[in-house]
Protein backbone atom coordinates (compact mmCIF):
# COMPACT_ATOMS: atom_id res chain seq x y z
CA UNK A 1 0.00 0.00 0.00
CA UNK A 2 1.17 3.22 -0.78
CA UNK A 3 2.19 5.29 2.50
CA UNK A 4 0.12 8.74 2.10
CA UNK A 5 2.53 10.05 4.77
CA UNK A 6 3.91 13.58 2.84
CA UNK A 7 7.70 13.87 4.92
CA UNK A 8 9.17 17.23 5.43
CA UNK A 9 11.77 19.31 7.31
CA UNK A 10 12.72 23.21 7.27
CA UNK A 11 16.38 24.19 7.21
CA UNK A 12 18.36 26.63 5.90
CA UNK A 13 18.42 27.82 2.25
CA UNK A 14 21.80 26.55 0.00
CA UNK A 15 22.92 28.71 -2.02
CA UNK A 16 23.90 28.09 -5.86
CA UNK A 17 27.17 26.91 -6.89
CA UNK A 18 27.43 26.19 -3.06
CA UNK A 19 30.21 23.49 -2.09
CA UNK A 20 29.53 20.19 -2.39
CA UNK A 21 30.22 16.65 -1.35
CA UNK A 22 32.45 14.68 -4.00
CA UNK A 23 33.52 11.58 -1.98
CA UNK A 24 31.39 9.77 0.92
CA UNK A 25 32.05 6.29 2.63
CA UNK A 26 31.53 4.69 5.54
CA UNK A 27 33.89 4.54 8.52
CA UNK A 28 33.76 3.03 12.32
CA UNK A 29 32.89 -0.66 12.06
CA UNK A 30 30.71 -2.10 14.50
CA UNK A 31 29.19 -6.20 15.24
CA UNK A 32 26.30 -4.17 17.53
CA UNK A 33 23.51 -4.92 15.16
CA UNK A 34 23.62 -8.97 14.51
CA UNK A 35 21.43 -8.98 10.52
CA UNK A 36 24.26 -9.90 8.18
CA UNK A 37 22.43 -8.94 5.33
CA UNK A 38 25.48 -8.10 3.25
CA UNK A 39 27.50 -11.42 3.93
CA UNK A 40 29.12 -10.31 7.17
CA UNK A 41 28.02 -9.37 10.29
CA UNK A 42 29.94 -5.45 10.29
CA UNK A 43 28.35 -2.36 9.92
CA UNK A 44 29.07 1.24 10.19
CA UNK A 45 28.55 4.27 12.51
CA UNK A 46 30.70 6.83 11.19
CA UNK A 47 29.13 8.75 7.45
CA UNK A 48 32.37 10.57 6.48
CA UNK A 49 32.42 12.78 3.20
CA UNK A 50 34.68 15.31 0.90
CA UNK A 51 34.31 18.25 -0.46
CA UNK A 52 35.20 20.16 -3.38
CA UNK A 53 36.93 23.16 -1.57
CA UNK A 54 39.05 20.27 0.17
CA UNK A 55 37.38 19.73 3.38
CA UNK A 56 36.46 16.29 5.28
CA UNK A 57 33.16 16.23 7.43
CA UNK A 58 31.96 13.24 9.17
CA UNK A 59 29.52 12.24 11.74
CA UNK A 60 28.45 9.46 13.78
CA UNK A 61 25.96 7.32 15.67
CA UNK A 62 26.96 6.47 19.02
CA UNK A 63 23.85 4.13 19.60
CA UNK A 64 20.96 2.19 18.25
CA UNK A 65 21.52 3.44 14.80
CA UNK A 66 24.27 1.96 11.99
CA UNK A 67 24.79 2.28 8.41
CA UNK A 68 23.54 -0.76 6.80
CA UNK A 69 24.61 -0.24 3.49
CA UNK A 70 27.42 -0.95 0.48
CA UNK A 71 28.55 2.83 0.17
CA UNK A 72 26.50 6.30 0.09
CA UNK A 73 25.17 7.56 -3.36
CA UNK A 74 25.80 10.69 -4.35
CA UNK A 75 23.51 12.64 -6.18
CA UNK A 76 22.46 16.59 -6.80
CA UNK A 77 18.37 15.71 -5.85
CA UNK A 78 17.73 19.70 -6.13
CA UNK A 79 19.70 20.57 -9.17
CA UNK A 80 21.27 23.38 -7.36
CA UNK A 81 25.02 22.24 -7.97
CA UNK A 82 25.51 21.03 -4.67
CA UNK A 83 25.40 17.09 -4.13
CA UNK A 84 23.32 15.33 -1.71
CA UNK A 85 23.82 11.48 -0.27
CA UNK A 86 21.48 8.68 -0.07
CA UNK A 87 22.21 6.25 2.51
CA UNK A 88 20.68 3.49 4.59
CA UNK A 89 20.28 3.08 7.92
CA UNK A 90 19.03 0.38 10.33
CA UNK A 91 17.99 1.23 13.74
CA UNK A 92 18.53 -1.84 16.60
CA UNK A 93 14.61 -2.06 17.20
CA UNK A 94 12.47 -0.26 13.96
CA UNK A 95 14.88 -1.93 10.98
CA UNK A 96 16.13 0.13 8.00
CA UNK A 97 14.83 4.08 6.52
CA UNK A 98 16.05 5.90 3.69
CA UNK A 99 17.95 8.90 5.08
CA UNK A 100 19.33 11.80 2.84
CA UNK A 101 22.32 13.83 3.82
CA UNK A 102 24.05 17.42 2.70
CA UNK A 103 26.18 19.83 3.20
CA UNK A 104 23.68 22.78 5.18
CA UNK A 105 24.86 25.98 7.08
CA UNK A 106 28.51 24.54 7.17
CA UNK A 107 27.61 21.14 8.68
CA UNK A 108 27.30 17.58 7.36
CA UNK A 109 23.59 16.93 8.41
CA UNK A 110 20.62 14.72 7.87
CA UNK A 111 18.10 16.46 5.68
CA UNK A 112 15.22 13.85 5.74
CA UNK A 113 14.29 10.50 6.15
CA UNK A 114 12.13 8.01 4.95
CA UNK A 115 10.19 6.27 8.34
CA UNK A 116 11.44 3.13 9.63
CA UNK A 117 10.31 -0.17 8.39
CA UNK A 118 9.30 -0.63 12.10
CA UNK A 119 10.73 -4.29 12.57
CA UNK A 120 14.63 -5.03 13.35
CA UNK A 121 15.82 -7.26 10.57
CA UNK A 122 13.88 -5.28 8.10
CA UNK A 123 16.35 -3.73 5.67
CA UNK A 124 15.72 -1.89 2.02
CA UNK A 125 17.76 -1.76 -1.00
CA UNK A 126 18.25 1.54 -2.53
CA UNK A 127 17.97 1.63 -6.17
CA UNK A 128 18.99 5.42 -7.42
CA UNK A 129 17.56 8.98 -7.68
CA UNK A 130 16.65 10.11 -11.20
CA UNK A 131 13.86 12.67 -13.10
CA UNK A 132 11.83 9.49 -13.68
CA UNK A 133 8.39 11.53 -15.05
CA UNK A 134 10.17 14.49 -16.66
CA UNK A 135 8.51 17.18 -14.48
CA UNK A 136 12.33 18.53 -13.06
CA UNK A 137 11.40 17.30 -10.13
CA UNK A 138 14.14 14.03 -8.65
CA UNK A 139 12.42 10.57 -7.67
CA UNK A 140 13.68 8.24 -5.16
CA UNK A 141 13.74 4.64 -5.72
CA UNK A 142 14.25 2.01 -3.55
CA UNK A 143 13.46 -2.09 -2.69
CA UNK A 144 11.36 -2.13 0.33
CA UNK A 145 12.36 -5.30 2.25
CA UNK A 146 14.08 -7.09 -1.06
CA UNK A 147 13.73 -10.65 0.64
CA UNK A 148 10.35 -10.61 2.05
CA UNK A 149 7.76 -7.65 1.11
CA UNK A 150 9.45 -7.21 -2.50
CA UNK A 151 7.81 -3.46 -3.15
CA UNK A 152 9.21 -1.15 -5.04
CA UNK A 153 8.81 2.23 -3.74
CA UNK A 154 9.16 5.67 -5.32
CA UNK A 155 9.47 8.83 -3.37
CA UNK A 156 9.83 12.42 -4.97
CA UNK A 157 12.10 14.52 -3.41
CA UNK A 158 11.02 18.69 -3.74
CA UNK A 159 12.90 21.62 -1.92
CA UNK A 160 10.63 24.74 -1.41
CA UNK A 161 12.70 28.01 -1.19
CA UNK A 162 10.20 30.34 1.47
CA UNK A 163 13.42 32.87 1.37
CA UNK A 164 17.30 33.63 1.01
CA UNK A 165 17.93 32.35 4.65
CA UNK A 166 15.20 29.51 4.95
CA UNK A 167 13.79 26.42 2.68
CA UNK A 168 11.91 23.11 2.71
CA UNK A 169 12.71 19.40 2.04
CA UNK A 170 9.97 17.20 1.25
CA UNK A 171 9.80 13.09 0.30
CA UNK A 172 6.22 12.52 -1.18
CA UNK A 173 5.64 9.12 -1.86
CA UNK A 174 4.53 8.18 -5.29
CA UNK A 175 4.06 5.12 -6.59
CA UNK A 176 4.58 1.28 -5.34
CA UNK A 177 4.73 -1.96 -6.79
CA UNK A 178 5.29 -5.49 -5.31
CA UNK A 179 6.86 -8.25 -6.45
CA UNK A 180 10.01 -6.53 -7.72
CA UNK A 181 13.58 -7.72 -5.92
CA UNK A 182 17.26 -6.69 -6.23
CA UNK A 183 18.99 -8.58 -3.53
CA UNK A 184 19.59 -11.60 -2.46
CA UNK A 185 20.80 -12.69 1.36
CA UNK A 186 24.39 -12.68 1.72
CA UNK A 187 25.23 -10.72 -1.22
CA UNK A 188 27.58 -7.66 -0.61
CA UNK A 189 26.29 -5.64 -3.46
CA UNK A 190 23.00 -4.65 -4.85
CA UNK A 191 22.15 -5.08 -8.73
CA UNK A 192 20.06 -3.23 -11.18
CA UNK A 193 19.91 0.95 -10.75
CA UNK A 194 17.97 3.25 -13.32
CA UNK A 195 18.72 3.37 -17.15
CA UNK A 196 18.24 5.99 -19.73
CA UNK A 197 18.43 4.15 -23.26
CA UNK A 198 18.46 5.28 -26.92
CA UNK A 199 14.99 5.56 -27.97
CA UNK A 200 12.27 7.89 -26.56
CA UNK A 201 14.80 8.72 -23.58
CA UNK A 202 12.51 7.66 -20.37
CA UNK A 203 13.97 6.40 -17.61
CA UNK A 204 13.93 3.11 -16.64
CA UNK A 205 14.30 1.47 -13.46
CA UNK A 206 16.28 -1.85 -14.07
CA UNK A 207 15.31 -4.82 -11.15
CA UNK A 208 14.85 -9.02 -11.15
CA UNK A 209 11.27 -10.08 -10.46
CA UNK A 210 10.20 -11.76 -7.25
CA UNK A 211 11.10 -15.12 -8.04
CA UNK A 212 14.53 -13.76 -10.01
CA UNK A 213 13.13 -15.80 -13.19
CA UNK A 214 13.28 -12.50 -14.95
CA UNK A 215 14.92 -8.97 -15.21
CA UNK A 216 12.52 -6.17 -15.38
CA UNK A 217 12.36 -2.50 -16.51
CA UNK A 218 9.85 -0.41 -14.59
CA UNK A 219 8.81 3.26 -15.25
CA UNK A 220 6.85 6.27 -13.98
CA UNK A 221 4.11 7.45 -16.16
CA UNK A 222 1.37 9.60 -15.24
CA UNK A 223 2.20 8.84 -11.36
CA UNK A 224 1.91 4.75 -12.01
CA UNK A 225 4.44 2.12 -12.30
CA UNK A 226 4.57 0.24 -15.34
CA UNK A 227 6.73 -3.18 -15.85
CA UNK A 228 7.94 -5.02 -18.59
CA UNK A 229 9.97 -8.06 -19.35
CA UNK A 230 13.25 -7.58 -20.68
CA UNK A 231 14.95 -10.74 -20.63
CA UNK A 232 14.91 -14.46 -18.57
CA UNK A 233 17.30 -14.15 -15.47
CA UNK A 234 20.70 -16.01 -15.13
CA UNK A 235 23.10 -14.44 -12.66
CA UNK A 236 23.51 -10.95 -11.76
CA UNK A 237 25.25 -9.98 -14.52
CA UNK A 238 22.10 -10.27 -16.55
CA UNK A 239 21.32 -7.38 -15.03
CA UNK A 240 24.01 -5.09 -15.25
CA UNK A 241 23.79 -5.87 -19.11
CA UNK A 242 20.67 -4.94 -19.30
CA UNK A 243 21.62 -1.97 -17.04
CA UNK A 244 24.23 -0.88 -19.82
CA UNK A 245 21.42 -0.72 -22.44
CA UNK A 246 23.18 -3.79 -23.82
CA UNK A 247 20.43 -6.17 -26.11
């Protein structure tokens, strides 16, 4: 079901051409939450992240809270020239959110997150950030519990300017559809992402059905997800071909 929860959070306004993030990994590894849903059981507590005027920022969770994840994504979700970071995080009791980070006021800070799953041991997949309706406005895509629930969920992302000193993030969720998967248990990396192909120049958002007997493209039109089949499944590289556009 689609969550009809609209997320927001005030902060301060960035300005153009401001600086911005152009490395981000994870640091400080931890055995304090016991999921091993990568292959191993260490995660992270420490986001740490570069910048293009040369300057390192980090910060860290000292409890309940790691980074369950393979590495941050970077991505400009505002188109204002400065580079956000999609990461996930998995809290000890409520299981995994999607929570987006930036470079605000000075400080590397959280600018919004997606709610907890609200279960430990429940972790999402994040897929990629893209235009995926053409409106110049940046979707969210993620897997939403890759291993049991199998929904694909789409969340736009919109930042409201109210004035030079003060602006608003919001996550509006979109669209969802189940039976869509791009992980399996153990595996320390995450396959498929979102193409842009020769051709009419939608995106596409490349996964493996629920079963992983086939590799699916998925798109955004008119606020609906739409899936087809684009070839039979064999390993994971199936996907990243079909990733690459390749036939």
């Amino acid at each position: 079901m689609l969550r009809s929860v609209t997320l927001a959070l005030a902060l301060g306004a960035s300005p153009a051409l401001a600086e911005t993030i152009t490395w981000a990994g994870y640091d400080g590894p931890t055995t304090r939450y016991d999921h091993e849903v990568l292959g191993d059981p260490v995660e992270y507590t420490k986001l740490i992240v570069r910048t293009d005027e040369d300057r390192e920022f980090s910060l860290e969770w000292a409890k309940q809270i790691v980074f369950e994840d393979t590495e941050p994504l970077i991505v400009d979700l505002d188109n204002d020239g400065s580079a956000e970071l999609l990461t996930v995080e998995s809290h000890e009791e409520l299981g995994s959110r999607l929570a987006i980070y930036g470079i605000s006021t000075g400080t590397l800070s959280m600018l919004i997150a997606t709610p907890f799953i609200g279960r430990k041991h429940r972790w999402l997949a994040k897929i990629g950030a893209e235009d995926l309706d053409g409106d110049g406005n940046m979707e969210i895509a993620y897997i939403d519990r890759p291993h049991l629930d199998k929904t694909l969920r789409i969340y736009r992302y919109t930042r409201i300017e109210h004035s030079k000193t003060e602006s608003t993030v919001r996550l509006t969720p979109i669209a969802d559809q189940d039976g869509l998967t791009n992980h399996q248990i153990g595996w320390p990396y995450i396959v498929g992402g979102i193409r842009t192909c020769e051709g009419d120049g939608t995106p596409e958002i490349v996964t493996a059905n629920g079963d992983w007997s086939q590799v699916i493209a998925t798109t955004l039109v008119d606020g609906e997800l739409k899936s087809r089949r684009l070839a039979k499944y064999e390993d994971p590289q199936t996907i990243q071909s079909a990733l690459s556009c390749a036939p």
